[in-house]
N, C-alpha and C. Protein backbone atom coordinates (compact mmCIF):
# COMPACT_ATOMS: atom_id res chain seq x y z
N UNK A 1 28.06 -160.33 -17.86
CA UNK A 1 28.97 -159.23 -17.59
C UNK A 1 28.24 -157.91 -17.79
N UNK A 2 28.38 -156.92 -16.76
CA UNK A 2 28.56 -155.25 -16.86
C UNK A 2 28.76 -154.70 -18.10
N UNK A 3 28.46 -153.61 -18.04
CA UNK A 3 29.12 -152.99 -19.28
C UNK A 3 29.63 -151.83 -17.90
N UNK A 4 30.56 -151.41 -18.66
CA UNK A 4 30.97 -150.29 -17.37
C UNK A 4 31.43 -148.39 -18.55
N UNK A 5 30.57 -147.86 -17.76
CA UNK A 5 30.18 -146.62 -18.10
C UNK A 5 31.91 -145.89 -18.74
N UNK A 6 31.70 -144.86 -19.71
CA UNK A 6 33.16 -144.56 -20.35
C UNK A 6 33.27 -143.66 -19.16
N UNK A 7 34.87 -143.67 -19.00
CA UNK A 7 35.44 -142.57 -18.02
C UNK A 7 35.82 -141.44 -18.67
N UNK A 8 36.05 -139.93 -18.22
CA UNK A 8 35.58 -138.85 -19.13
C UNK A 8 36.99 -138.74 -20.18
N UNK A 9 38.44 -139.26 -19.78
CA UNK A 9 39.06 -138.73 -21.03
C UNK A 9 38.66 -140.08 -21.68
N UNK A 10 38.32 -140.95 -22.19
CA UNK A 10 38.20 -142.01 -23.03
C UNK A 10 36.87 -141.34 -23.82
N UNK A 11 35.90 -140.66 -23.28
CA UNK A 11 34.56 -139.29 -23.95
C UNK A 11 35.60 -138.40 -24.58
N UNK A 12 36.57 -137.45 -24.24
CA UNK A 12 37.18 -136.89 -24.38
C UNK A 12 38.44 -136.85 -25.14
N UNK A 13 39.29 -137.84 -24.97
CA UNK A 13 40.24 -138.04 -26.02
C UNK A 13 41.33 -137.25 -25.06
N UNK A 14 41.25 -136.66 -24.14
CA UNK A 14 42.30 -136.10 -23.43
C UNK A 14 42.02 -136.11 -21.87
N UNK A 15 42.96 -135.80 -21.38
CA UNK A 15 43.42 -135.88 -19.60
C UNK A 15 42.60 -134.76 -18.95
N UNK A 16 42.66 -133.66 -19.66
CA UNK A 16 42.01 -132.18 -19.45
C UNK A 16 40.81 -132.67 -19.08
N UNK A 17 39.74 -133.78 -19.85
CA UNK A 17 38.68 -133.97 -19.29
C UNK A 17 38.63 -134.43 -18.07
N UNK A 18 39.31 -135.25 -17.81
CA UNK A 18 39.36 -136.26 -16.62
C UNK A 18 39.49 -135.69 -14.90
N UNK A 19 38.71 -136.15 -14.38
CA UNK A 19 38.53 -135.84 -12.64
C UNK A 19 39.42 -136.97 -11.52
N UNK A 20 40.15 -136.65 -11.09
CA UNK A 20 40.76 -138.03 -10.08
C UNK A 20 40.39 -137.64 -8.52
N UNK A 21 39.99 -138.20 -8.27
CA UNK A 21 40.36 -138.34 -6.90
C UNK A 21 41.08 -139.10 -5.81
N UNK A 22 41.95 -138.14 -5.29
CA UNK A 22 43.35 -138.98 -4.60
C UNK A 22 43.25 -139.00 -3.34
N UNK A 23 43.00 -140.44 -2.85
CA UNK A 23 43.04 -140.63 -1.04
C UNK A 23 44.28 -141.27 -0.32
N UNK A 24 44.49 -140.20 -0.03
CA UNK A 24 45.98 -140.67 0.79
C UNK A 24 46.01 -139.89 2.01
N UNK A 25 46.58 -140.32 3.36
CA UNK A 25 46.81 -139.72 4.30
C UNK A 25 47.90 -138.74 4.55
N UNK A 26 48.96 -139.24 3.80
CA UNK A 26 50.51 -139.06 3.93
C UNK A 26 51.14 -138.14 2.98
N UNK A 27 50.85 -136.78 3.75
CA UNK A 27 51.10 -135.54 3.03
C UNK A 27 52.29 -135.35 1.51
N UNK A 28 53.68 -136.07 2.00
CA UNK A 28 54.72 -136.04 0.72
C UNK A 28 54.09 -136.73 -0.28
N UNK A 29 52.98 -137.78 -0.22
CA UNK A 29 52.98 -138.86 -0.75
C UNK A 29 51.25 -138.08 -1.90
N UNK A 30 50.64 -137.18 -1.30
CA UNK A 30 49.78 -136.47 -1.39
C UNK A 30 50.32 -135.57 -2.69
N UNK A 31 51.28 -134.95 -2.46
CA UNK A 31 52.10 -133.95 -3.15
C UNK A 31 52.68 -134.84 -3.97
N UNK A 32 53.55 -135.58 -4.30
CA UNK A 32 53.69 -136.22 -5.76
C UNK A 32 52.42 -136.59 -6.37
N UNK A 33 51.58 -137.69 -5.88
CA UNK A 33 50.62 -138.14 -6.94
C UNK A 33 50.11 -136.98 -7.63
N UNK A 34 49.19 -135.49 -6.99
CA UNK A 34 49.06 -134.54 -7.62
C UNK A 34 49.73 -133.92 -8.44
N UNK A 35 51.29 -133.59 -7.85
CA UNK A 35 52.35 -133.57 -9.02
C UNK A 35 52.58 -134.04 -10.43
N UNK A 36 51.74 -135.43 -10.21
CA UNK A 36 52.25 -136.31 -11.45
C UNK A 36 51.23 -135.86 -12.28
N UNK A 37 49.86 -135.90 -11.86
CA UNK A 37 48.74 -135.88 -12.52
C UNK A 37 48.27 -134.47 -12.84
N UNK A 38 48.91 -133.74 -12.55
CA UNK A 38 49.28 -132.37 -12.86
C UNK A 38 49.94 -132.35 -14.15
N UNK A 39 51.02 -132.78 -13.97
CA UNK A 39 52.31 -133.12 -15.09
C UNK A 39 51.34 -133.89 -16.47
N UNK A 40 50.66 -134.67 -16.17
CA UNK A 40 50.11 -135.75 -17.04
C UNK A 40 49.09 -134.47 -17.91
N UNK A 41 48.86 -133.84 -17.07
CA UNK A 41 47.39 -132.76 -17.66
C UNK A 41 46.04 -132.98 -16.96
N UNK A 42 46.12 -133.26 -16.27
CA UNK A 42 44.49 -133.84 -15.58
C UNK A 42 44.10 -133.10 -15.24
N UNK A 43 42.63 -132.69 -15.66
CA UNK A 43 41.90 -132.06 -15.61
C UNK A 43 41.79 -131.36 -13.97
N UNK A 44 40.86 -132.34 -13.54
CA UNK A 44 40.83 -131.59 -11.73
C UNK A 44 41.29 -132.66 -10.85
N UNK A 45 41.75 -132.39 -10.04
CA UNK A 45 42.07 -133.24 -8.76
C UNK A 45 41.45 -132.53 -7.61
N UNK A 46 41.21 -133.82 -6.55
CA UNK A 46 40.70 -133.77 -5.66
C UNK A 46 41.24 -134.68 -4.86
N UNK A 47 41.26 -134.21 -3.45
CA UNK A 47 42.43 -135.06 -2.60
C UNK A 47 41.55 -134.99 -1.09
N UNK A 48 41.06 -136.33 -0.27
CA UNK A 48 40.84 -136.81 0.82
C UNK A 48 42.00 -137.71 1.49
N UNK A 49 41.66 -136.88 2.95
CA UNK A 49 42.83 -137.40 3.84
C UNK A 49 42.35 -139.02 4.23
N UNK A 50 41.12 -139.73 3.99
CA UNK A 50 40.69 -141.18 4.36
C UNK A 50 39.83 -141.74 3.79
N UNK A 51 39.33 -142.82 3.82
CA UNK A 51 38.06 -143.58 3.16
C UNK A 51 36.70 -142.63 3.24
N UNK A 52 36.72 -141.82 4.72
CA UNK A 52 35.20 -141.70 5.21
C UNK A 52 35.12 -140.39 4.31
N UNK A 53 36.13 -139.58 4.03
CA UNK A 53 36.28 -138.14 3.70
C UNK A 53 35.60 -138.62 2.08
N UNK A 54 36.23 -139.02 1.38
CA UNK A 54 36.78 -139.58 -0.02
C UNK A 54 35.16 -140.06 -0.14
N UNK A 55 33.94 -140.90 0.54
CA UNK A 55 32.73 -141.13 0.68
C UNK A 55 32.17 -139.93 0.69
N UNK A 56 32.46 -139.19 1.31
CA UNK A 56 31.85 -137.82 0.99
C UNK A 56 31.79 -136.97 0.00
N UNK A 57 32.54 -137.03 -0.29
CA UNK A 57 32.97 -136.08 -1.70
C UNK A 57 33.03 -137.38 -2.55
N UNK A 58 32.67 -138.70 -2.77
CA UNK A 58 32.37 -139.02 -4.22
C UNK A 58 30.79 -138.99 -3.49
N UNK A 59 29.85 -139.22 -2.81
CA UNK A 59 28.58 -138.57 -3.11
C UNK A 59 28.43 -137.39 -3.24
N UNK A 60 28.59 -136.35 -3.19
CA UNK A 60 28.75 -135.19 -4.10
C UNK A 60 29.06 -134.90 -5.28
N UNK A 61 30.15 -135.52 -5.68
CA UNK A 61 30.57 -135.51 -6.96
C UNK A 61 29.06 -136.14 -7.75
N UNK A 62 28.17 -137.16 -7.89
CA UNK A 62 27.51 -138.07 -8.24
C UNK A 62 25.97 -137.23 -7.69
N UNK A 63 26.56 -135.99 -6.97
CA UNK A 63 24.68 -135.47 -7.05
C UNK A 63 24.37 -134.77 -7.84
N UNK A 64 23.47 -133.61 -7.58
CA UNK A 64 22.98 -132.79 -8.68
C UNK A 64 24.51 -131.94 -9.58
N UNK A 65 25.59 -132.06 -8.69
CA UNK A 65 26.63 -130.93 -8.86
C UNK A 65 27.05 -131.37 -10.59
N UNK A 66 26.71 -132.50 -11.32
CA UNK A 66 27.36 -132.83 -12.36
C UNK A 66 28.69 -132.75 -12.40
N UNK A 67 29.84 -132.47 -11.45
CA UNK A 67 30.99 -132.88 -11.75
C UNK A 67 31.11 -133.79 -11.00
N UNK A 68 30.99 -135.09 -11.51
CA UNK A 68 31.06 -136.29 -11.06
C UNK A 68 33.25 -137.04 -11.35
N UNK A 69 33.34 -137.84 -10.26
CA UNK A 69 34.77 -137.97 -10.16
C UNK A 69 34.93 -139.16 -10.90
N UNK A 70 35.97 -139.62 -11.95
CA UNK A 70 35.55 -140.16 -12.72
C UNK A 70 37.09 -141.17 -12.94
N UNK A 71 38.00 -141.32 -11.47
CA UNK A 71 38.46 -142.27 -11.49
C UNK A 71 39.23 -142.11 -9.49
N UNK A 72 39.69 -142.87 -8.88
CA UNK A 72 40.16 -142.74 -7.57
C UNK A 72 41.45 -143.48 -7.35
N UNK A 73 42.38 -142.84 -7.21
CA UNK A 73 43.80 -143.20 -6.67
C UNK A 73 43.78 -143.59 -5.22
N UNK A 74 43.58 -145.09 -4.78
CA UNK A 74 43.10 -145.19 -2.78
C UNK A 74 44.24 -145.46 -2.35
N UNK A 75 45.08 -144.82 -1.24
CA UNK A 75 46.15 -145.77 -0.55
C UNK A 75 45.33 -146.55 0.41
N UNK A 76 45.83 -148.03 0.40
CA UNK A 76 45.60 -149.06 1.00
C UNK A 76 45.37 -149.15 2.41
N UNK A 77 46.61 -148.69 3.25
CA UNK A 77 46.27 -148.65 4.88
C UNK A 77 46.11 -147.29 5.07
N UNK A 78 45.03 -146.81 5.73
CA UNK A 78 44.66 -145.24 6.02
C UNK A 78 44.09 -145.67 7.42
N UNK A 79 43.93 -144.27 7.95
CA UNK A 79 42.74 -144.66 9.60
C UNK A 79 41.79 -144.25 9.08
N UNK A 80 40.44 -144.22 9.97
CA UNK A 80 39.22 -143.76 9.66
C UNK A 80 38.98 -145.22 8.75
N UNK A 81 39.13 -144.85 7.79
CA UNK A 81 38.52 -145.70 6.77
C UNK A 81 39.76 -146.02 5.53
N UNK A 82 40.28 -147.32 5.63
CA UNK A 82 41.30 -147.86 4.47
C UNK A 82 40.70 -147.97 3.48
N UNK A 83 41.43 -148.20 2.40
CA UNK A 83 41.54 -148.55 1.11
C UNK A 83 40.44 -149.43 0.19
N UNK A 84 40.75 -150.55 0.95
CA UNK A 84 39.91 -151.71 1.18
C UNK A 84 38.08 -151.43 1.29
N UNK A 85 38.29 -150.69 2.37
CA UNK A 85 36.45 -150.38 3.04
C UNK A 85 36.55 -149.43 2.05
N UNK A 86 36.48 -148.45 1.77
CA UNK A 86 36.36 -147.46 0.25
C UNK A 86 36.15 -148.32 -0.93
N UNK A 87 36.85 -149.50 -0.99
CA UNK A 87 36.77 -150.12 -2.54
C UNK A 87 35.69 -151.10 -2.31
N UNK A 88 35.39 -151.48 -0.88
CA UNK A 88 34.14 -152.32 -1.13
C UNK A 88 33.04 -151.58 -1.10
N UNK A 89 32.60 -150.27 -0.33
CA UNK A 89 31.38 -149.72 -0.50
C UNK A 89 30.98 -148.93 -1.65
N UNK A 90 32.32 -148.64 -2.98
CA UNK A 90 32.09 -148.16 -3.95
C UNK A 90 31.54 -149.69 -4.79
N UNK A 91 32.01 -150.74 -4.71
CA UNK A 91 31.61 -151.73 -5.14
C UNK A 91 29.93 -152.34 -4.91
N UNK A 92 29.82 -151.52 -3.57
CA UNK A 92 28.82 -152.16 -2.90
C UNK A 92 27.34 -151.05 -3.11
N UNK A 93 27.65 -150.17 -3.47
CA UNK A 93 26.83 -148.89 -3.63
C UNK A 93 25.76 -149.29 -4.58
N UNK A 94 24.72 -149.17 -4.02
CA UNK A 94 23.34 -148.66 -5.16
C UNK A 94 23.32 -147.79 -6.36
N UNK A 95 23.79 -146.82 -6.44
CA UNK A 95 24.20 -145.75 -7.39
C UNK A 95 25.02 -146.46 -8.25
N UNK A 96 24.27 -146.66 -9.84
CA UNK A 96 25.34 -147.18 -10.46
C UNK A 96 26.69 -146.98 -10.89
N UNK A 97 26.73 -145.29 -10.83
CA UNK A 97 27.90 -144.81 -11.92
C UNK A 97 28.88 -144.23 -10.18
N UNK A 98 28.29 -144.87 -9.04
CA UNK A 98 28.96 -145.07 -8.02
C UNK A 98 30.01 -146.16 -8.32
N UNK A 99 29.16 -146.83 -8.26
CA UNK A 99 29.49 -148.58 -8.49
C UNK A 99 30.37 -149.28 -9.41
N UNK A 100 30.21 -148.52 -10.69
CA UNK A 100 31.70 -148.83 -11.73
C UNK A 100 32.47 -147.60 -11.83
N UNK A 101 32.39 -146.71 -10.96
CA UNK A 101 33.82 -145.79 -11.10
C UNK A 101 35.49 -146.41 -10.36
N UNK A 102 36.23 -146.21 -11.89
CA UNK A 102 37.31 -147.26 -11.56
C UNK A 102 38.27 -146.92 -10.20
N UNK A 103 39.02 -147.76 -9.98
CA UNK A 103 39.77 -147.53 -8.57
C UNK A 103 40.99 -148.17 -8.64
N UNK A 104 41.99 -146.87 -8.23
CA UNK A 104 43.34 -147.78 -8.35
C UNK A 104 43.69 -148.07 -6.71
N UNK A 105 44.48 -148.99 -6.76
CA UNK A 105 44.43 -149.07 -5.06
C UNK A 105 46.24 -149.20 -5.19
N UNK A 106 46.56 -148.31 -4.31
CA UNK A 106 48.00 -147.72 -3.87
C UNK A 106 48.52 -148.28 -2.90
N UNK A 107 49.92 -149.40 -2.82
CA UNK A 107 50.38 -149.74 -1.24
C UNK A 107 51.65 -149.90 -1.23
N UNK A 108 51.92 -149.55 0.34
CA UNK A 108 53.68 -149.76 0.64
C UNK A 108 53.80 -151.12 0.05
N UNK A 109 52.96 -152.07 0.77
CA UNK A 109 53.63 -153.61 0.97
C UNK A 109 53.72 -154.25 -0.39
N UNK A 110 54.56 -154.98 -1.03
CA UNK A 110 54.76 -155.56 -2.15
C UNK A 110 54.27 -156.65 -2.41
N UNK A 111 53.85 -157.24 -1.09
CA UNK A 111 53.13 -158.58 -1.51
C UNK A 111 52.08 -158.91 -2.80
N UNK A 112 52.49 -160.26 -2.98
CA UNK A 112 51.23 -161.01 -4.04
C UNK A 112 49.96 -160.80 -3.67
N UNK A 113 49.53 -160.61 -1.94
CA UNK A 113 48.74 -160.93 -1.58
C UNK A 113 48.14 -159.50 -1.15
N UNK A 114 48.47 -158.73 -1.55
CA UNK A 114 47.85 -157.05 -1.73
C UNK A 114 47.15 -157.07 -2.98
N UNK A 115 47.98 -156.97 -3.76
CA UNK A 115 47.51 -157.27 -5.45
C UNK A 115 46.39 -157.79 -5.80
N UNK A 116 46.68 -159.44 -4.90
CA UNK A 116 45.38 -160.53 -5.11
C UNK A 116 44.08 -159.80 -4.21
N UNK A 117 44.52 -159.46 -3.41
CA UNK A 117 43.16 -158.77 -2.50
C UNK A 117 42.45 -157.92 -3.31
N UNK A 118 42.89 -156.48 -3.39
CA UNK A 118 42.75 -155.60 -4.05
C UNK A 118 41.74 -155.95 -5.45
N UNK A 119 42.13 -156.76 -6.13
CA UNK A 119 41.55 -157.24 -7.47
C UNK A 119 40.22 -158.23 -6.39
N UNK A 120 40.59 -158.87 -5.59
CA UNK A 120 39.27 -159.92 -4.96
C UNK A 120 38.11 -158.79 -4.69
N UNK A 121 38.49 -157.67 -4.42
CA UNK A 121 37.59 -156.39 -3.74
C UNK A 121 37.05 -155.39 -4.99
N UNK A 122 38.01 -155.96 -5.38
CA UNK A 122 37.29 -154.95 -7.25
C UNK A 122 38.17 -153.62 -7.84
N UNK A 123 39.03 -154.00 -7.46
CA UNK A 123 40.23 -152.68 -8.06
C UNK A 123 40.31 -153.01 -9.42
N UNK A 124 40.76 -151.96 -10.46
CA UNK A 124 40.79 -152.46 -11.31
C UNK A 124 42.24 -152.35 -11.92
N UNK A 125 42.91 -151.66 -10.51
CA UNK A 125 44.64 -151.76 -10.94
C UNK A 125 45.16 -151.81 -9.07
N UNK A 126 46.45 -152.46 -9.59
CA UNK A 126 47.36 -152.05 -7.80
C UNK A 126 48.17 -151.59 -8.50
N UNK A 127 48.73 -150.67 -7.35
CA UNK A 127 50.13 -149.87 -7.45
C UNK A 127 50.96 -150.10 -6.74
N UNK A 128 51.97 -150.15 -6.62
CA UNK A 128 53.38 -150.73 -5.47
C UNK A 128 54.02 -149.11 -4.90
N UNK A 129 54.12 -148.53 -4.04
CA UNK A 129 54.98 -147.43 -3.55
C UNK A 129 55.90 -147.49 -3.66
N UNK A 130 57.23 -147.05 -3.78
CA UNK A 130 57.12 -145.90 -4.68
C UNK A 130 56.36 -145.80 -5.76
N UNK A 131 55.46 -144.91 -6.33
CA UNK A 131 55.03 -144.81 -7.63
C UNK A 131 55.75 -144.03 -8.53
N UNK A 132 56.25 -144.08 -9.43
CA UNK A 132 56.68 -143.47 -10.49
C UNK A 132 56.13 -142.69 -11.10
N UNK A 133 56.46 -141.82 -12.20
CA UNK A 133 55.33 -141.17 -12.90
C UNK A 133 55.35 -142.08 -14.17
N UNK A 134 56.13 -142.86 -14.48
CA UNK A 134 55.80 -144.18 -15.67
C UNK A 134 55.22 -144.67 -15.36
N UNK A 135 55.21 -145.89 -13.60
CA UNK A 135 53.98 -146.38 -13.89
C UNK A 135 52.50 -146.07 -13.84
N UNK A 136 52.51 -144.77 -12.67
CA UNK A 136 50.95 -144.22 -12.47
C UNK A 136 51.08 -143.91 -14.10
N UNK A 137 51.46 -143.33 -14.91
CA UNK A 137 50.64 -143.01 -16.19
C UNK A 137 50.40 -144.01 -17.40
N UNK A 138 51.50 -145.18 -17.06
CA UNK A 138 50.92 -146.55 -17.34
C UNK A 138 49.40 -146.97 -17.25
N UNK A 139 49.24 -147.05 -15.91
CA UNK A 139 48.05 -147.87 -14.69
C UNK A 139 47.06 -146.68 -15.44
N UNK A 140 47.29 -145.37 -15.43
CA UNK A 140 45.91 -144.38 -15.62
C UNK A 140 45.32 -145.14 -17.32
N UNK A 141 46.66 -144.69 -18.10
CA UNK A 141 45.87 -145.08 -19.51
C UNK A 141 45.34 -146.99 -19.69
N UNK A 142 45.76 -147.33 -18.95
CA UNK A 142 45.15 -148.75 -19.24
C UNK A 142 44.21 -148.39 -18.36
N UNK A 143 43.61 -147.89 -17.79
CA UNK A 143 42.25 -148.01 -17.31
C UNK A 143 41.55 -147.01 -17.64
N UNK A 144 41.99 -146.44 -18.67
CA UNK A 144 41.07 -145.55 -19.36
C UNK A 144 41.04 -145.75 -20.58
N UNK A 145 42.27 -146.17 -21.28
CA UNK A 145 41.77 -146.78 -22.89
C UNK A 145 41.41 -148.27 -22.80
N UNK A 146 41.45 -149.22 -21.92
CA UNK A 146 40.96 -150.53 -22.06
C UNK A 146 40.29 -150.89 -20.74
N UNK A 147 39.32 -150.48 -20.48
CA UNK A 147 38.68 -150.84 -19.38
C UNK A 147 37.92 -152.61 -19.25
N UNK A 148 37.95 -152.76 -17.99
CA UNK A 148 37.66 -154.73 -18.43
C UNK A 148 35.96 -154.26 -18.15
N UNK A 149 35.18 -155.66 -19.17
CA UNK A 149 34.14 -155.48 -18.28
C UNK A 149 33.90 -155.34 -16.81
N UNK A 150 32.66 -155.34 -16.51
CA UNK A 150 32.23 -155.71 -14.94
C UNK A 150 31.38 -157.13 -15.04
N UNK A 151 32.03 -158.01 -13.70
CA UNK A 151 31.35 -159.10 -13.52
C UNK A 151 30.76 -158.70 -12.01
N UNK A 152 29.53 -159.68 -12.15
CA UNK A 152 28.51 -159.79 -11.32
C UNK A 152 28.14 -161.01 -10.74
N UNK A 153 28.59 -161.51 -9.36
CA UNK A 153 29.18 -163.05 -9.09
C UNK A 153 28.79 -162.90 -7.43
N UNK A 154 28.59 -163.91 -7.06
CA UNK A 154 28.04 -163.98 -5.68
C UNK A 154 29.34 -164.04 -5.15
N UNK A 155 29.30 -162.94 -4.37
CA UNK A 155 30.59 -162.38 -3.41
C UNK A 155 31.49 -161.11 -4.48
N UNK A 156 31.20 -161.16 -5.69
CA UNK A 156 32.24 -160.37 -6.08
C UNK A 156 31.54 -159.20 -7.05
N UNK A 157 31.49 -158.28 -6.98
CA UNK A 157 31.02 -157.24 -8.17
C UNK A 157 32.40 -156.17 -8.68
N UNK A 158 33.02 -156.48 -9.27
CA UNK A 158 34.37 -155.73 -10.46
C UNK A 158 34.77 -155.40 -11.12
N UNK A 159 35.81 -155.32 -11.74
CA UNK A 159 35.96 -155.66 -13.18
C UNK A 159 36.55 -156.71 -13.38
N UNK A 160 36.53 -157.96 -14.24
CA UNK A 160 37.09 -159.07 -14.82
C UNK A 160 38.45 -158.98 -14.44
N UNK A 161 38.86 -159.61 -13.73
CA UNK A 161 39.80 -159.69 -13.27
C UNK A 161 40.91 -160.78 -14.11
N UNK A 162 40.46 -161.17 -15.03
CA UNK A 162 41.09 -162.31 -16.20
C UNK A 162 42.23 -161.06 -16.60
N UNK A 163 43.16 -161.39 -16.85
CA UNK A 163 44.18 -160.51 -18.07
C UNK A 163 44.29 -160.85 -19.00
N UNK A 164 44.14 -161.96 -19.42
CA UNK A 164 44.65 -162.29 -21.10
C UNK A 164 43.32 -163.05 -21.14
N UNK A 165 43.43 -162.96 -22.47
CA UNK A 165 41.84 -163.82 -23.21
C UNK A 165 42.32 -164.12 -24.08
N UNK A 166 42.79 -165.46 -24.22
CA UNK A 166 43.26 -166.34 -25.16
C UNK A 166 42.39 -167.28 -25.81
N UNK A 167 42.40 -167.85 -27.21
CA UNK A 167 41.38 -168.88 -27.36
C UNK A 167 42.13 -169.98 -27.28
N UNK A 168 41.79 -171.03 -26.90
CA UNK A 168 41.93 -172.25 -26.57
C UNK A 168 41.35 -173.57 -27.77
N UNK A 169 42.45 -173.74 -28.50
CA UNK A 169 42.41 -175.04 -29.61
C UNK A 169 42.69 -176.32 -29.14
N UNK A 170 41.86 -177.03 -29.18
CA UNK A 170 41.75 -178.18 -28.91
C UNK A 170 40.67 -178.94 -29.72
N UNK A 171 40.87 -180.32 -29.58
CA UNK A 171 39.26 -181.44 -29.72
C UNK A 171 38.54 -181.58 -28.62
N UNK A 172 37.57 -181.55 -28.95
CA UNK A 172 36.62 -181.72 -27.75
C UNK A 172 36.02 -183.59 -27.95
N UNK A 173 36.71 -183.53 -27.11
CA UNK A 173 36.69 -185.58 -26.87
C UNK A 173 35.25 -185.74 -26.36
N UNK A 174 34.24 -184.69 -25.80
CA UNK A 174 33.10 -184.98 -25.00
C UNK A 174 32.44 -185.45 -25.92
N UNK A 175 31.12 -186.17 -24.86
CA UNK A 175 30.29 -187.02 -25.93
C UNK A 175 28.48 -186.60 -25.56
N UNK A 176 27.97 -186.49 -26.84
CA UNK A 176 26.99 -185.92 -26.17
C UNK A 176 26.07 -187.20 -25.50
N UNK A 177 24.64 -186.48 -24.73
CA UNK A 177 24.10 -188.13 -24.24
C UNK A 177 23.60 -188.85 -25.30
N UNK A 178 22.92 -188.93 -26.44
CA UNK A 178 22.62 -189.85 -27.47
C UNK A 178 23.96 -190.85 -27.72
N UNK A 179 24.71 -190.21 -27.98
CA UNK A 179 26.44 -190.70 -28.50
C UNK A 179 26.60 -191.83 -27.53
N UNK A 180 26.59 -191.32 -26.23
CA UNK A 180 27.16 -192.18 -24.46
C UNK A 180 26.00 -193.35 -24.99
N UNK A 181 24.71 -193.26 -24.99
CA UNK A 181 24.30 -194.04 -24.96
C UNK A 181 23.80 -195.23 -25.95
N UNK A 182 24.18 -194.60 -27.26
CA UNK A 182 24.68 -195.52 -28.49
C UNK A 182 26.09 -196.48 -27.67
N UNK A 183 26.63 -195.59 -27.61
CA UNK A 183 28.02 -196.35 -27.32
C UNK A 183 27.62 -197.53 -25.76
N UNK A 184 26.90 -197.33 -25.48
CA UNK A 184 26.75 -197.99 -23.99
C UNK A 184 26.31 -199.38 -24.61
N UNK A 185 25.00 -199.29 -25.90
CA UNK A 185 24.38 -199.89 -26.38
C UNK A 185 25.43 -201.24 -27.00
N UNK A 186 26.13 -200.43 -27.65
CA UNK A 186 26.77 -201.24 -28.51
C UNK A 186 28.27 -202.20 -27.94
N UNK A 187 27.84 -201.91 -26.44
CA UNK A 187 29.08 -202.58 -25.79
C UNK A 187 28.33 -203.67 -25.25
N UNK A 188 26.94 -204.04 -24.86
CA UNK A 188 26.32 -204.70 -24.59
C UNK A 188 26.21 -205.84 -25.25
C-alpha cells in the first residue's frame, strides 16, 4: 500500500487551508456546491466547466505556482471530458501528488453501479444529487480526517476501497507441509 500525501486542512486543522476544485457543467448546480463550501469556510475554490478544463488547472495548480489543489468535487456525466476520464488520468498521472489528490465523484443516477464504478476508478467518495450541505460536509471531513491508504494493483491505482477492517477470530485448521506429510505417513 501507498501512503497518500496529507491534504492541506488535515496540515492545517482548518477548512481556511483547504483548496477544492469543483467540476461541474451545470451552472445552479455550480452555485450551490460553492455555496456550501463557502458556508463550510474553504479556503479557495476553483470551478471548471469539464474534465479537459479541470486538467488544466490541476496542472497548474501542481507547477511552480505552489498553490496546488488539494481535493476535487467531479460531476460524473459532463461533455468534453466526464467524470470518469478526469478520475482515471488523475489516477493515471506520473506526478505523484497528481496521482493521490483525493476525488469526490458527484452523480444524478442513484445506482449501485455508479458508486461501484467510481470506487473501481479510484474515487475516494460518491455523492448522489441532490447534495446536501450534511452530506458534502460529511464526504469532505471523512476524506480529510481519515483518508484510506493507496493500493497499487494491476488495473487499479486508489484508495482501499475496503470500509471496515475487522479482525477475524477463528482456528486455523491448515496444516503445514511437514504436519500433511507426517499425517500421510501415518495413514500408511
Amino acid at each position: 500500500m501507498s501512503k497518500q500525501p496529507q491534504v492541506g486542512a488535515k496540515k492545517t486543522g482548518s477548512l481556511k487551508g483547504i483548496s477544492v476544485l469543483v467540476v461541474e457543467d451545470y451552472p445552479f448546480m455550480v452555485d450551490m456546491l460553492t455555496a456550501m463550501l463557502r458556508e463550510f469556510g474553504v479556503g479557495r475554490i476553483i470551478v471548471a466547466e469539464n474534465g479537459e478544463e479541470a486538467k488544466d488547472l490541476i496542472r497548474y495548480s501542481f507547477s511552480a505556482s505552489g498553490n496546488a489543489i488539494d481535493m476535487v468535487l467531479v460531476d460524473w456525466l459532463m461533455p468534453v471530458c466526464n467524470g470518469v476520464e478526469l478520475l482515471q488520468w488523475v489516477r493515471g498521472n506520473k506526478n505523484e501528488q497528481i496521482r493521490f489528490l483525493p476525488m469526490v465523484l458527484i452523480s444524478a443516477n442513484t445506482s449501485e453501479r455508479v458508486v461501484k464504478t467510481s470506487r473501481d476508478f479510484g474515487a475516494n467518495e460518491a455523492l448522489v444529487k441532490p447534495v446536501s450541505p450534511k452530506s458534502l460536509s460529511s464526504h469532505l471531513a471523512h476524506v480529510i480526517n481519515h483518508p484510506r491508504p493507496f493500493v497499487k494493483a494491476p488495473g487499479f491505482f486508489g484508495p482501499d476501497r475496503r470500509r471496515q477492517f475487522r479482525e477475524i477470530n477463528f482456528n486455523d485448521r491448515r496444516k503445514t507441509a511437514p504436519e500433511l506429510v507426517k499425517e500421510y505417513h501415518e495413514q500408511l
